[in-house]
C-alpha atoms as a PDB file:
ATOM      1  CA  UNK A   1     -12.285  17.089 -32.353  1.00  0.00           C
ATOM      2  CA  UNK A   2     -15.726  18.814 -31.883  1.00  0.00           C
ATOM      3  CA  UNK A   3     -17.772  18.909 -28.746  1.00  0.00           C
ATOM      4  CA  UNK A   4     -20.258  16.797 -30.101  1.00  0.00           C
ATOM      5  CA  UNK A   5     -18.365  14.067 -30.452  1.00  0.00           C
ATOM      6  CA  UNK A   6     -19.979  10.949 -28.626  1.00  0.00           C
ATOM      7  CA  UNK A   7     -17.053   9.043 -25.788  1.00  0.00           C
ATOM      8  CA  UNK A   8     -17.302   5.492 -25.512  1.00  0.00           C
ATOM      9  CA  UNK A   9     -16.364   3.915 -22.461  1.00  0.00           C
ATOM     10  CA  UNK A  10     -13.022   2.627 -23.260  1.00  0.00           C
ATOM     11  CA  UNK A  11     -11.836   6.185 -24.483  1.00  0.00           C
ATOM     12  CA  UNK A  12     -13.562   7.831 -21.247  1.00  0.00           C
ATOM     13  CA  UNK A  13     -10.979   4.993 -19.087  1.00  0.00           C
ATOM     14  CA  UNK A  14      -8.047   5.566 -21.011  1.00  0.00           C
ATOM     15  CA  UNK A  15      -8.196   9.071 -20.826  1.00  0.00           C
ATOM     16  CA  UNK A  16      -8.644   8.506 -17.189  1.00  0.00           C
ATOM     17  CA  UNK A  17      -5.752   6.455 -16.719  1.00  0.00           C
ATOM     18  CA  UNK A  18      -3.329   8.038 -19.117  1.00  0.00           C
ATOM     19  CA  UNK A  19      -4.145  12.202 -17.946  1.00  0.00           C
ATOM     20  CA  UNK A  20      -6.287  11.502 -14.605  1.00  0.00           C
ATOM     21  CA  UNK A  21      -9.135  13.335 -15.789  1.00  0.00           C
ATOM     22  CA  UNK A  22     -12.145  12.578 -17.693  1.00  0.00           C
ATOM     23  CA  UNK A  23     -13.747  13.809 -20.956  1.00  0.00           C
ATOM     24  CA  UNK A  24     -15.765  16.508 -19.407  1.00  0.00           C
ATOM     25  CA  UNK A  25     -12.998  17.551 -17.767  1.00  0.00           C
ATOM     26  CA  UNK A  26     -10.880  18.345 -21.171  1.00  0.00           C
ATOM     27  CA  UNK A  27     -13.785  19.317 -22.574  1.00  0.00           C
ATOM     28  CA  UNK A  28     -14.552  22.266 -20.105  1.00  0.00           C
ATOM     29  CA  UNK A  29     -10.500  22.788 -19.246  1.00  0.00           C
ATOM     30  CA  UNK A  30      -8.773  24.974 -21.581  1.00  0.00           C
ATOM     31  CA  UNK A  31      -5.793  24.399 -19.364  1.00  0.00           C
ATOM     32  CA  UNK A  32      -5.942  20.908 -18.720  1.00  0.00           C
ATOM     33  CA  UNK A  33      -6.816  20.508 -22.348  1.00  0.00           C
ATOM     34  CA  UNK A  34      -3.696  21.906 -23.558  1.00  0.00           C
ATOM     35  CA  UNK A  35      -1.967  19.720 -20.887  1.00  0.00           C
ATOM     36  CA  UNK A  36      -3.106  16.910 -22.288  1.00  0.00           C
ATOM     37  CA  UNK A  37      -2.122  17.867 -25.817  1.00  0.00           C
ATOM     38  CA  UNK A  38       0.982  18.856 -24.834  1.00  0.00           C
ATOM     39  CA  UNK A  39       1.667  15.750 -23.684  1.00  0.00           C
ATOM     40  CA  UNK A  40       0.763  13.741 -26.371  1.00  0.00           C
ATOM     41  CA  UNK A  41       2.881  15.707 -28.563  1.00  0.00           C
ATOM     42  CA  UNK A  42       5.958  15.119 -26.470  1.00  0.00           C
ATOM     43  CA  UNK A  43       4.824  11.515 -26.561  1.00  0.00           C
ATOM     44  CA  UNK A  44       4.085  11.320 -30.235  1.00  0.00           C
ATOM     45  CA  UNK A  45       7.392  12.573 -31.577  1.00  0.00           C
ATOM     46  CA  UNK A  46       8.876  10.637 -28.436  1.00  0.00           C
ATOM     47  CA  UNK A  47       7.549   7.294 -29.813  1.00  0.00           C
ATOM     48  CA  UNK A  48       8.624   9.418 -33.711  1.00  0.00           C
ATOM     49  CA  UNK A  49      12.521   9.334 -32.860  1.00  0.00           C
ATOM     50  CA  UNK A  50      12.216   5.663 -31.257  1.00  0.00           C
ATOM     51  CA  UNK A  51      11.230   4.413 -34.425  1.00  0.00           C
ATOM     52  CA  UNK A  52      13.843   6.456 -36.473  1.00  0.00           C
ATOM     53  CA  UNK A  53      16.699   5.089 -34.153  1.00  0.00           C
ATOM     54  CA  UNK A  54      14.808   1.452 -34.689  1.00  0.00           C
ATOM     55  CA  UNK A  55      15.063   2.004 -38.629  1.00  0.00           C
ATOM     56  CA  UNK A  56      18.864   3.123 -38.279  1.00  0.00           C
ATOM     57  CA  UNK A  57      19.522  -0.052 -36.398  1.00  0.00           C
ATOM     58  CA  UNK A  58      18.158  -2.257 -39.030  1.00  0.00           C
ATOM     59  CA  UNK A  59      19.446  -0.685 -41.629  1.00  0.00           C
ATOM     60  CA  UNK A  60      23.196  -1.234 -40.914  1.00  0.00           C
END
């Protein structure tokens, strides 16, 4: 994602509600930045072995 990428609104608020901190925020925080990411990793391959264990269940 590069710095000059414009925020609308709606990704401003659920940044906001999702990490409690807004774009300028990440965008000046190194450490909140990798906070964040970290975060949506854990909740990316979270959501990753939910839908494997989904796919199992369907499959029998």
């Amino acid at each position: 994602m590069s710095d000059d990428m414009k925020y609308t609104e709606n990704m401003e608020k659920s940044l906001q509600q999702a990490h409690g901190v807004g774009h300028e925020v990440y965008k000046k925080s190194l450490d909140q930045k990798v906070k964040i990411e970290q975060e949506r990793e854990k909740e990316y391959r979270k959501s990753l072995q939910t839908e494997q264990e989904l796919s199992r269940k369907i499959s029998r």
